[in-house]
N, C-alpha and C. Protein backbone atom coordinates (compact mmCIF):
# COMPACT_ATOMS: atom_id res chain seq x y z
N UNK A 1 18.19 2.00 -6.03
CA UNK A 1 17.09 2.41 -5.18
C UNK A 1 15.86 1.57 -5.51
N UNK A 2 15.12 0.82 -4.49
CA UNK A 2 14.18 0.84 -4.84
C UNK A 2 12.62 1.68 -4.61
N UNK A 3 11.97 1.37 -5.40
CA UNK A 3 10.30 2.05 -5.27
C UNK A 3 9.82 1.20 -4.91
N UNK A 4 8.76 1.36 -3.31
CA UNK A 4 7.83 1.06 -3.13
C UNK A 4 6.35 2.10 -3.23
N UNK A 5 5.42 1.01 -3.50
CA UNK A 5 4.21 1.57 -3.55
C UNK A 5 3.17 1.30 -2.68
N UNK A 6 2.10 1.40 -2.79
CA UNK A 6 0.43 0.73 -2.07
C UNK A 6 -0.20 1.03 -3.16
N UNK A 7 -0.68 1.03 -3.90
CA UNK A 7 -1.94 1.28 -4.76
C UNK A 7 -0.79 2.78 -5.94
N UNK A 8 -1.59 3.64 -5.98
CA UNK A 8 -0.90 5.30 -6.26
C UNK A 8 -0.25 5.72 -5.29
N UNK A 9 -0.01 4.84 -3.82
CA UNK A 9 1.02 6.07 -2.98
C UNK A 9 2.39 5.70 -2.83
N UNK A 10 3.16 6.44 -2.97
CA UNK A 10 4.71 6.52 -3.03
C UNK A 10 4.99 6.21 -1.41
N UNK A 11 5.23 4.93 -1.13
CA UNK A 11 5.77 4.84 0.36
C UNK A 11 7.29 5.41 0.76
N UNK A 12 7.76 5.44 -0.56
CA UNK A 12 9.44 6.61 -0.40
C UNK A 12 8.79 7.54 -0.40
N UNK A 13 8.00 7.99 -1.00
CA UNK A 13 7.48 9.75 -0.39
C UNK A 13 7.11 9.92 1.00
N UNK A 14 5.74 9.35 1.14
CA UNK A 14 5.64 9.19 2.74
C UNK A 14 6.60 9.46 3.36
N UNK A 15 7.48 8.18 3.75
CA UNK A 15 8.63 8.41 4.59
C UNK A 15 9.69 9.82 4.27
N UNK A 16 9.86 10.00 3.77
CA UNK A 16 10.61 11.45 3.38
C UNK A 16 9.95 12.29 3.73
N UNK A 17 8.64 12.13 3.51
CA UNK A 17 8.02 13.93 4.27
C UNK A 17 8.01 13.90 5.13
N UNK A 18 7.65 12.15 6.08
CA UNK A 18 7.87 12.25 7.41
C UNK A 18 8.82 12.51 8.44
N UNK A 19 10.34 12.24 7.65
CA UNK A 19 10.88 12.51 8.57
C UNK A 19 11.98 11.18 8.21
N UNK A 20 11.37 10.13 8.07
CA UNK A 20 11.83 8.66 8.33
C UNK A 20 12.56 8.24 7.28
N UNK A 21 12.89 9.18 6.46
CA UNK A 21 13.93 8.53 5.47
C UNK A 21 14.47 10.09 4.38
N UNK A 22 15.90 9.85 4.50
CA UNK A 22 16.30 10.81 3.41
C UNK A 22 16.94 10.50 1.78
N UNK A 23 17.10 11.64 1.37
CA UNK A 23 16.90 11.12 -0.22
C UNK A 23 18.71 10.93 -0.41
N UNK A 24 18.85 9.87 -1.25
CA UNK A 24 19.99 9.86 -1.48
C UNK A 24 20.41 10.26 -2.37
N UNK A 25 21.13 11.50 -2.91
CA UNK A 25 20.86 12.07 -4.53
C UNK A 25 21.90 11.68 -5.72
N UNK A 26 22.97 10.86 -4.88
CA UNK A 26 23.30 9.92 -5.98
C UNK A 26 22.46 8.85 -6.92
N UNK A 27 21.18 8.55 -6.60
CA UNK A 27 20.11 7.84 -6.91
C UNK A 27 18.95 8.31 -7.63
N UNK A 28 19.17 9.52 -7.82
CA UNK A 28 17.99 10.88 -8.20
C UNK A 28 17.74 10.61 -9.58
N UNK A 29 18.19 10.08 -10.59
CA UNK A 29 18.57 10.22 -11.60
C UNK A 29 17.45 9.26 -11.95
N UNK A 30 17.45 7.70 -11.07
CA UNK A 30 17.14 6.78 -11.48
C UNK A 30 15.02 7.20 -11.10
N UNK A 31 14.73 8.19 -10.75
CA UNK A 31 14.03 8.63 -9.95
C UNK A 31 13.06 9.41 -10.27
N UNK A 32 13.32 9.50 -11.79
CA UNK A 32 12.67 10.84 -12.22
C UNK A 32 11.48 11.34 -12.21
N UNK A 33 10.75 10.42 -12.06
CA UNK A 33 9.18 10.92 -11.89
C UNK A 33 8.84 11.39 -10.44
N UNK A 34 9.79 11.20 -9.12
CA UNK A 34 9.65 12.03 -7.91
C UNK A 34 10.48 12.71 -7.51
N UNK A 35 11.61 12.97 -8.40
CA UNK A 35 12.71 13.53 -8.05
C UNK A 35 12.21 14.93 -7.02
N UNK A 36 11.31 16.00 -8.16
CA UNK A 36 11.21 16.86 -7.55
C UNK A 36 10.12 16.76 -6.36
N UNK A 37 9.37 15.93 -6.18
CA UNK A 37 8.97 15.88 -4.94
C UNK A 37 9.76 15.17 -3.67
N UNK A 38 10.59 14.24 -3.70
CA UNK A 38 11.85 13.95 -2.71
C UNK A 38 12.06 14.83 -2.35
N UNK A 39 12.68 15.78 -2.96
CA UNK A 39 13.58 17.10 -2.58
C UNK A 39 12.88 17.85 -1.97
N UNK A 40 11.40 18.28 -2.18
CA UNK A 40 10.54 19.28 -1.78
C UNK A 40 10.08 18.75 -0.39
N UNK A 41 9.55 17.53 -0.11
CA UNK A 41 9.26 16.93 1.16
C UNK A 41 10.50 16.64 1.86
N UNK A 42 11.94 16.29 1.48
CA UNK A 42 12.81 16.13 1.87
C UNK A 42 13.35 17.41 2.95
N UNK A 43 13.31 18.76 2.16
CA UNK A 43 13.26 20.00 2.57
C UNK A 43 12.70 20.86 3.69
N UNK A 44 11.17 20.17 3.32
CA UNK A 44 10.52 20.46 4.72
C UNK A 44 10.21 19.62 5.43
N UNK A 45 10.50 18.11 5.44
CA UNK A 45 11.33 17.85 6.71
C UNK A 45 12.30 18.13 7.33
N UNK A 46 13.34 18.44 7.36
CA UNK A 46 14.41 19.18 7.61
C UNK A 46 14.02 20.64 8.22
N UNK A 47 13.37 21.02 7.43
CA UNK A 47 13.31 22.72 8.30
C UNK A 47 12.33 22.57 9.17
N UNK A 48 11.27 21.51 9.42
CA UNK A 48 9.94 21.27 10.20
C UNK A 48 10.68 20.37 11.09
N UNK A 49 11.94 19.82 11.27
CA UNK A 49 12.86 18.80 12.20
C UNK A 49 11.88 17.92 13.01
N UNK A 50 11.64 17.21 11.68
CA UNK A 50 10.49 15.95 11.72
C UNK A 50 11.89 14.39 11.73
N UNK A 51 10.99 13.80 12.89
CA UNK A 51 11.97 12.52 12.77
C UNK A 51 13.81 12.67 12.94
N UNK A 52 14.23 12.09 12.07
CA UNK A 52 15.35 11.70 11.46
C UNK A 52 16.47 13.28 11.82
N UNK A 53 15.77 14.21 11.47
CA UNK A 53 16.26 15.60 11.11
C UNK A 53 16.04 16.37 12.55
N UNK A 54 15.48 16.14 13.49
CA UNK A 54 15.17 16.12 15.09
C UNK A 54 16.71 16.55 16.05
């Protein structure tokens, strides 16, 4: 997996809350400092059927 950034913002986060990208959790591991936010924005994209999850 890679991490992108801008400055402090997680552009894999972004996209995951938006809608525009899901978490792959075979990769979670490598991840650990957003793991639990992937999952949490991951989540409510999905139940908010933003983007991708539509």
């Amino acid at each position: 997996m890679a991490k992108i950034s801008q400055g402090n913002r997680s552009i894999n986060l972004i996209m995951v809350q938006e809608g525009h990208a899901v978490v792959y959790h075979q990769f979670l591991n490598n991840c650990t400092d957003l793991k639990d936010s992937l999952l949490t924005a991951e989540n409510s994209a999905r139940s908010r059927k933003l983007a991708f999850w539509n």
